[in-house]
Protein backbone atom coordinates (compact mmCIF):
# COMPACT_ATOMS: atom_id res chain seq x y z
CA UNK A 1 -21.81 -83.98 3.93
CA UNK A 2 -22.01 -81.04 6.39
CA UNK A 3 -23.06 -82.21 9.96
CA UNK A 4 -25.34 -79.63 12.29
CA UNK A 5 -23.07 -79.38 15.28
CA UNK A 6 -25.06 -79.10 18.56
CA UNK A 7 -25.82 -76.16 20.57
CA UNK A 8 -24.71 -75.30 23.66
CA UNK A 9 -25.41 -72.34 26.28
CA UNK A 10 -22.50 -69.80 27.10
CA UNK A 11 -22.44 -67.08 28.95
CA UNK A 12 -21.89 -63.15 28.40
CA UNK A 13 -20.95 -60.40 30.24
CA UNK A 14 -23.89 -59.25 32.55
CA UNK A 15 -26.39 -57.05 31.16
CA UNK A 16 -27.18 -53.90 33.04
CA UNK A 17 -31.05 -52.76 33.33
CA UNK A 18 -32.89 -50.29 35.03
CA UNK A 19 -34.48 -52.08 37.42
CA UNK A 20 -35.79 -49.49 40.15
CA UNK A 21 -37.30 -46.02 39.44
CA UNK A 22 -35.88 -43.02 40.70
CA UNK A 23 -39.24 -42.66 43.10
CA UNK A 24 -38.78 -45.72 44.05
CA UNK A 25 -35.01 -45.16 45.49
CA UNK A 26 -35.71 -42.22 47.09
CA UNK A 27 -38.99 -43.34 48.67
CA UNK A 28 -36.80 -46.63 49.95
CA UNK A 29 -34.22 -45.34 51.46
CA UNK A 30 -36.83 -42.68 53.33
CA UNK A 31 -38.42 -46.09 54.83
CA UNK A 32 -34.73 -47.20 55.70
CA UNK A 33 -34.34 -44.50 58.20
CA UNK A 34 -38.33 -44.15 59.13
CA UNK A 35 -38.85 -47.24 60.64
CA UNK A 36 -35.37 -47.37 62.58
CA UNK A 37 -36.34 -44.04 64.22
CA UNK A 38 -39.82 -45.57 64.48
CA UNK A 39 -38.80 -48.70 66.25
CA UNK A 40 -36.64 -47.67 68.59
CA UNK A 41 -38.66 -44.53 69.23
CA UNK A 42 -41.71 -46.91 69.76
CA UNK A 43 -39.43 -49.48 72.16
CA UNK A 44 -38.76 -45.86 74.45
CA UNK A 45 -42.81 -45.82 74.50
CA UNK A 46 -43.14 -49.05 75.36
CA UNK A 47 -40.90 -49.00 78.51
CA UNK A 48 -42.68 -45.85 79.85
CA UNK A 49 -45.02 -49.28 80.63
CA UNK A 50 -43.63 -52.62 79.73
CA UNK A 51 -46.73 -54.75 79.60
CA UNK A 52 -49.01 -56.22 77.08
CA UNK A 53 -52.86 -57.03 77.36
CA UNK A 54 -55.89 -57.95 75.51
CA UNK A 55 -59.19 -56.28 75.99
CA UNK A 56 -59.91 -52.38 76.78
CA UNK A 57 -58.33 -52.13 80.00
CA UNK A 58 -54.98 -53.20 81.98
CA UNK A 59 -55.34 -56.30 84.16
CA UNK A 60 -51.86 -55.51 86.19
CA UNK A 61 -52.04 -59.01 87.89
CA UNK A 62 -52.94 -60.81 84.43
CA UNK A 63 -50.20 -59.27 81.56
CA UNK A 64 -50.22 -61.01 78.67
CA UNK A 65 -46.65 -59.98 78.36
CA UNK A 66 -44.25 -58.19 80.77
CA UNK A 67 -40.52 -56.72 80.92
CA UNK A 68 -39.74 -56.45 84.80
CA UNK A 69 -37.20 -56.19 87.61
CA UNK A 70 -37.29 -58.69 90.70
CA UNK A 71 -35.38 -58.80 93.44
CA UNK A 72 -34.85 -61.91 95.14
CA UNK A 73 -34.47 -62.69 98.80
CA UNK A 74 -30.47 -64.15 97.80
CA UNK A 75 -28.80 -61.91 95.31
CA UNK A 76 -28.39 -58.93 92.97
CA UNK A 77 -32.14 -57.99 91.19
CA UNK A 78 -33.09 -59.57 88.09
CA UNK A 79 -34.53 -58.62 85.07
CA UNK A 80 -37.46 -61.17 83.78
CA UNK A 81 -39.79 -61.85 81.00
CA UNK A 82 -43.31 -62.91 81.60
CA UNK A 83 -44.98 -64.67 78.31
CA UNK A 84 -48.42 -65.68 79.29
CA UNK A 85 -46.89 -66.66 82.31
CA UNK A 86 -44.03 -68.95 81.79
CA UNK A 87 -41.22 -66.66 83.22
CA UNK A 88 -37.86 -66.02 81.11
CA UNK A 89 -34.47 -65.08 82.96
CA UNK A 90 -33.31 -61.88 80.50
CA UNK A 91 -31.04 -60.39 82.80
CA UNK A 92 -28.85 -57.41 81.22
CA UNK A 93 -31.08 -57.32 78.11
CA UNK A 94 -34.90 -56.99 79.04
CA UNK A 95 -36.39 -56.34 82.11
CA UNK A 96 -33.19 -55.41 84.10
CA UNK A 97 -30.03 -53.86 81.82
CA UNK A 98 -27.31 -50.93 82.69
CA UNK A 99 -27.38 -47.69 82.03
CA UNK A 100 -25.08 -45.25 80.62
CA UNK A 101 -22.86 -45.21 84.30
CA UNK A 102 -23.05 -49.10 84.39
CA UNK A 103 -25.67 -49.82 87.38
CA UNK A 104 -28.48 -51.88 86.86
CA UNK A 105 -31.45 -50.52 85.84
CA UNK A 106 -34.94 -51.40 85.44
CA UNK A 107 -36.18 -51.11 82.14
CA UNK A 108 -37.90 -52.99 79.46
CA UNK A 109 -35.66 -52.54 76.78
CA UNK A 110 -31.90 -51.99 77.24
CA UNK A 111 -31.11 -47.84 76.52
CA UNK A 112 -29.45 -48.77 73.41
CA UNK A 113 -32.44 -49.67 72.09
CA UNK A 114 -34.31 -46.70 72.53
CA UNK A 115 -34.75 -43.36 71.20
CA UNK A 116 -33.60 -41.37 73.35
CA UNK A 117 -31.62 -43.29 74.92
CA UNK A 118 -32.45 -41.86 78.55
CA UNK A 119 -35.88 -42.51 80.02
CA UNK A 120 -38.13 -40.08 78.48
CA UNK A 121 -41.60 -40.95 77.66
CA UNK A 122 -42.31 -37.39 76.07
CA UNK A 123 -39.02 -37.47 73.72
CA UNK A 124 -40.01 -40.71 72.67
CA UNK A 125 -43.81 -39.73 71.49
CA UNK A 126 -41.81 -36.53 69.52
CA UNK A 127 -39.64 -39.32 67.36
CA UNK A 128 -42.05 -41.34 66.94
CA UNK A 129 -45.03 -39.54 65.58
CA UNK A 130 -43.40 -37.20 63.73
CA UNK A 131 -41.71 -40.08 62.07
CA UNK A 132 -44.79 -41.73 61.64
CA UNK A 133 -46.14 -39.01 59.69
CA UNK A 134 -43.40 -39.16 57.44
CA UNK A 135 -43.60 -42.64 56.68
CA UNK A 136 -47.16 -42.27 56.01
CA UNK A 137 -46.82 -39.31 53.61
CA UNK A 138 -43.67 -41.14 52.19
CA UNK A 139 -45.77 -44.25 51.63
CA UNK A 140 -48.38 -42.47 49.93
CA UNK A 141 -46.15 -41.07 47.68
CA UNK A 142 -45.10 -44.53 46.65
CA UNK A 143 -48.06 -46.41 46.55
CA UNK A 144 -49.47 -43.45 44.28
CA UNK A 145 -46.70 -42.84 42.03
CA UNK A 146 -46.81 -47.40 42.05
CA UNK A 147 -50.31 -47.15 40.82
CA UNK A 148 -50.36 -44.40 38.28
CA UNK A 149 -46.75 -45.94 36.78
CA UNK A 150 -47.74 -49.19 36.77
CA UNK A 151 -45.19 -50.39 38.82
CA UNK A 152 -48.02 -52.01 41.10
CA UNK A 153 -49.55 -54.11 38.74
CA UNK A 154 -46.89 -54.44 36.72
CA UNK A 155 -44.30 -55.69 39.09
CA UNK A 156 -46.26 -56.49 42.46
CA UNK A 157 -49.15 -58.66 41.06
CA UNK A 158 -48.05 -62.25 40.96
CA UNK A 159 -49.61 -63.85 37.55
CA UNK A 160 -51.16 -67.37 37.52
CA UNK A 161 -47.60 -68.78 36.17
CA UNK A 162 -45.94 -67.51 38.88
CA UNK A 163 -48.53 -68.54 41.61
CA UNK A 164 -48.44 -71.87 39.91
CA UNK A 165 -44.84 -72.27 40.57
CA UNK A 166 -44.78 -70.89 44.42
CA UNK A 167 -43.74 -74.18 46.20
CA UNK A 168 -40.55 -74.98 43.73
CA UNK A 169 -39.62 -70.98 43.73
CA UNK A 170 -39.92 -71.46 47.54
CA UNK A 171 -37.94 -74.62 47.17
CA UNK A 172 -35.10 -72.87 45.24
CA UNK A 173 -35.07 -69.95 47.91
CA UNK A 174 -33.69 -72.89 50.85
CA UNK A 175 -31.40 -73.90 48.55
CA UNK A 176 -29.88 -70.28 47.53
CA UNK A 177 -31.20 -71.20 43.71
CA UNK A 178 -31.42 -67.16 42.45
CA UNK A 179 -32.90 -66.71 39.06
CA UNK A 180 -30.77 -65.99 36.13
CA UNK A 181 -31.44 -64.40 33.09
CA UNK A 182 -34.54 -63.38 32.08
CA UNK A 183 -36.35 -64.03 35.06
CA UNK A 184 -33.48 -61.60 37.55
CA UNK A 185 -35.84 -59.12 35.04
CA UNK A 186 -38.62 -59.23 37.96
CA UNK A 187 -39.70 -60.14 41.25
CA UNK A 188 -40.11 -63.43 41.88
CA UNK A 189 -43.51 -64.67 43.53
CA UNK A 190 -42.63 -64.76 46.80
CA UNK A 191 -41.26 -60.79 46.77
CA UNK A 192 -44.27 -59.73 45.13
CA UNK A 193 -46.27 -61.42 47.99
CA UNK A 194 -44.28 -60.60 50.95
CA UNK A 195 -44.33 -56.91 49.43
CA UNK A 196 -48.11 -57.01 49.26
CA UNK A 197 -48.74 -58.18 52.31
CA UNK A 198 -46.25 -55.45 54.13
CA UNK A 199 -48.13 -52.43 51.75
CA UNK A 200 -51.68 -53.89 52.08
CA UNK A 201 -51.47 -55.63 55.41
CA UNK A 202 -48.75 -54.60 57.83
CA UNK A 203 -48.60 -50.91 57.09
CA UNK A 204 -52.61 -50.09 57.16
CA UNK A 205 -52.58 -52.05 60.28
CA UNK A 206 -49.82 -50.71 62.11
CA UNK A 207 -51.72 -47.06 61.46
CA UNK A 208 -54.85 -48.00 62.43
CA UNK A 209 -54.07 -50.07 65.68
CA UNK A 210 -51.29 -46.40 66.34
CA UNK A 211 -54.69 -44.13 65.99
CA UNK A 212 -56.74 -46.42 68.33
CA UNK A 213 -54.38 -45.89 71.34
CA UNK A 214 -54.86 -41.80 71.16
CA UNK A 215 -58.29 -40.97 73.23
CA UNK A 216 -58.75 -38.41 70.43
CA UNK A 217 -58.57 -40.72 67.46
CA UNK A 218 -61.04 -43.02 69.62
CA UNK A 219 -63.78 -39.66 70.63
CA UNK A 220 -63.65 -39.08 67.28
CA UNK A 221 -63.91 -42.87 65.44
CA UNK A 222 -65.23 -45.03 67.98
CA UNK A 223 -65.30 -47.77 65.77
CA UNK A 224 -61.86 -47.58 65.78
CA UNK A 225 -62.12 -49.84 69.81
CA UNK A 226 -64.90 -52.48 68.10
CA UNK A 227 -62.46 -53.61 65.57
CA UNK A 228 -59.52 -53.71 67.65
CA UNK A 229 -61.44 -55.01 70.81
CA UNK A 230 -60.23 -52.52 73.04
CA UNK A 231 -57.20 -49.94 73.31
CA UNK A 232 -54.87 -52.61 74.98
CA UNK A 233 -55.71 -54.75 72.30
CA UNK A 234 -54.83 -52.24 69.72
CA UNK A 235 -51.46 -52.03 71.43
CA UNK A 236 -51.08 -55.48 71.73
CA UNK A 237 -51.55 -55.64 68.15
CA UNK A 238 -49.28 -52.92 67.28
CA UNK A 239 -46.54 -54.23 69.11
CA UNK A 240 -46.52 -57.79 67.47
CA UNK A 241 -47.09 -56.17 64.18
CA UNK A 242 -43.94 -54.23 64.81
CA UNK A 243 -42.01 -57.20 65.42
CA UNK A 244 -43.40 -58.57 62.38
CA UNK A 245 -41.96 -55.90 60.08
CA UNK A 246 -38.88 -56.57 61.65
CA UNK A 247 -38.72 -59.93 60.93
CA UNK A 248 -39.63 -59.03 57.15
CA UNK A 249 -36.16 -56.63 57.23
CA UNK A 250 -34.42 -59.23 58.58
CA UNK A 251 -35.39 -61.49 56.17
CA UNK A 252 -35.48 -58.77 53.31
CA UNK A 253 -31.58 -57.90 54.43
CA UNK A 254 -30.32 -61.37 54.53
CA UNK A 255 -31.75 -62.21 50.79
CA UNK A 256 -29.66 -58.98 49.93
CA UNK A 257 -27.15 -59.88 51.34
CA UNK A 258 -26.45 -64.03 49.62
CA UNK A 259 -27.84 -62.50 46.59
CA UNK A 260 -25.16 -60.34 45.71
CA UNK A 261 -25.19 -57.37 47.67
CA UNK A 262 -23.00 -55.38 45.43
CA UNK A 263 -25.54 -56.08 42.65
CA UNK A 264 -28.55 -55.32 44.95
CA UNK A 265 -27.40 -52.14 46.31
CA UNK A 266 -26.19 -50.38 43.07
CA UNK A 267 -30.25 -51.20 41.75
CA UNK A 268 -30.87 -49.42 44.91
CA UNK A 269 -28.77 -46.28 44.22
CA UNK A 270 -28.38 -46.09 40.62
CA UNK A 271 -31.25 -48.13 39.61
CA UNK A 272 -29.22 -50.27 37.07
CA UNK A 273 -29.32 -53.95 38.06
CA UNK A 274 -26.90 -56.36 36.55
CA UNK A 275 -28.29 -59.78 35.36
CA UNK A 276 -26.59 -62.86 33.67
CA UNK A 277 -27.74 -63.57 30.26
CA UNK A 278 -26.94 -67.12 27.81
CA UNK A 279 -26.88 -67.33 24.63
CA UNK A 280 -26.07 -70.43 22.23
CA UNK A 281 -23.67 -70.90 20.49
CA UNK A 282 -22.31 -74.37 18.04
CA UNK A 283 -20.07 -76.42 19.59
């Protein structure tokens, strides 16, 4: 009498698919170099005037935020960092760093930070708008080429599964779970919200809150000051919204990076992503 021998999963070599569109890749990789040139272009702006503040004007004595140089009655100058005003020691890094000879140097952010890396308030507005521009155009292209594709609602709109499941796919992120198989095929839940909320959120922010600290953008859309509360405010906004985004590369890089990097660049060049398929076999 023939017995039915049980079945058991074994894997196969990995299964290459094309995972990323070649607009996609190109309009990446754009973005890559964009907001480098944009944040340290925008940190060379910020020190012509290292302050932050809420409202429509700047309250000198009241910063919300401030990058400065002291010098105290004993000792060499020191560079400090003013946070609704509990004061920070950042000596050699904010406030107070060395320049290109080696002497200390008031500044908000050290000169390797900044685009250029010299003083220049000018130079920095030439990186960073024209690079803004691009970024803009270069988004557009994306989110257009996204929507007409598909690749928006397709692979950026979480379904109800998937929303369903948020708390054990966030789980399996802390522990370094990855999804195998059939579900490497797509985003998981929380890339498709993190990359809505930079597209949606961040980004249409981070222009609008840029337009409301030029006087012309302001003459021209005053409403532009009511929703932000105020130029300062805008900049205020801007700045932690910057800081945001860079959190969200951070983040983005270090997933890359104990997911297989290998894997996750080659999707990124080629657009071929390997993933690990099962199938069962009798034992």
């Amino acid at each position: 009498m023939s017995q039915t021998r049980p079945l058991v999963q074994t894997r196969t070599a990995p299964v290459l698919i094309y995972r990323h569109s070649v607009i996609v890749r190109i309009t990446h990789w754009i973005n890559v170099l964009c907001l480098a040139i944009l944040l340290m272009s925008g940190l060379q702006i910020f020190n012509a005037h290292p302050a932050l503040y809420w409202g429509n004007i700047s309250d000198f004595d009241h910063p919300a935020v401030s990058l400065a140089a002291v010098q105290p009655q004993n000792g060499p100058p020191r560079g400090i960092t003013t946070v609704f005003g509990h004061r920070f020691d950042t000596t050699g890094v904010l406030g107070l760093s060395r320049d290109a000879a080696g002497q200390p140097r008031e500044r908000g952010f050290p000169a390797w930070a900044t685009l250029p890396g010299e003083q220049s308030l000018a130079g920095g507005r030439l990186w960073h708008f024209f690079f803004a521009w691009l970024f803009v155009i270069n988004g557009s292209i994306y989110l257009l080429a996204g929507i007409l594709r598909g690749h928006v609602r397709r692979d950026l709109l979480p379904g109800r599964d998937q929303l369903r499941h948020i708390g054990q796919t966030a789980w399996d992120h802390l522990l370094f779970r990855f999804p195998k198989g059939e579900a490497a095929r797509r985003y998981n839940v929380l890339q498709k919200l993190a990359y809505l909320s930079v597209i949606f959120g961040f980004l249409p922010f981070m222009l609008l809150t840029g337009l409301t600290m030029s006087p012309r953008m302001d003459a021209a859309w005053p409403q532009l000051l009511l929703l932000f509360g105020g130029r300062q405010s805008a900049r205020t906004i801007h700045f932690i919204l910057a800081w945001s985004l860079v959190a969200f590369v951070l983040v983005h890089v270090f997933m890359v990076l104990v997911s297989g990097v290998r894997n996750n660049l080659r999707s990124m060049v080629t657009g071929r992503y390997a993933i690990e398929e099962s199938r069962d076999a009798a034992e």
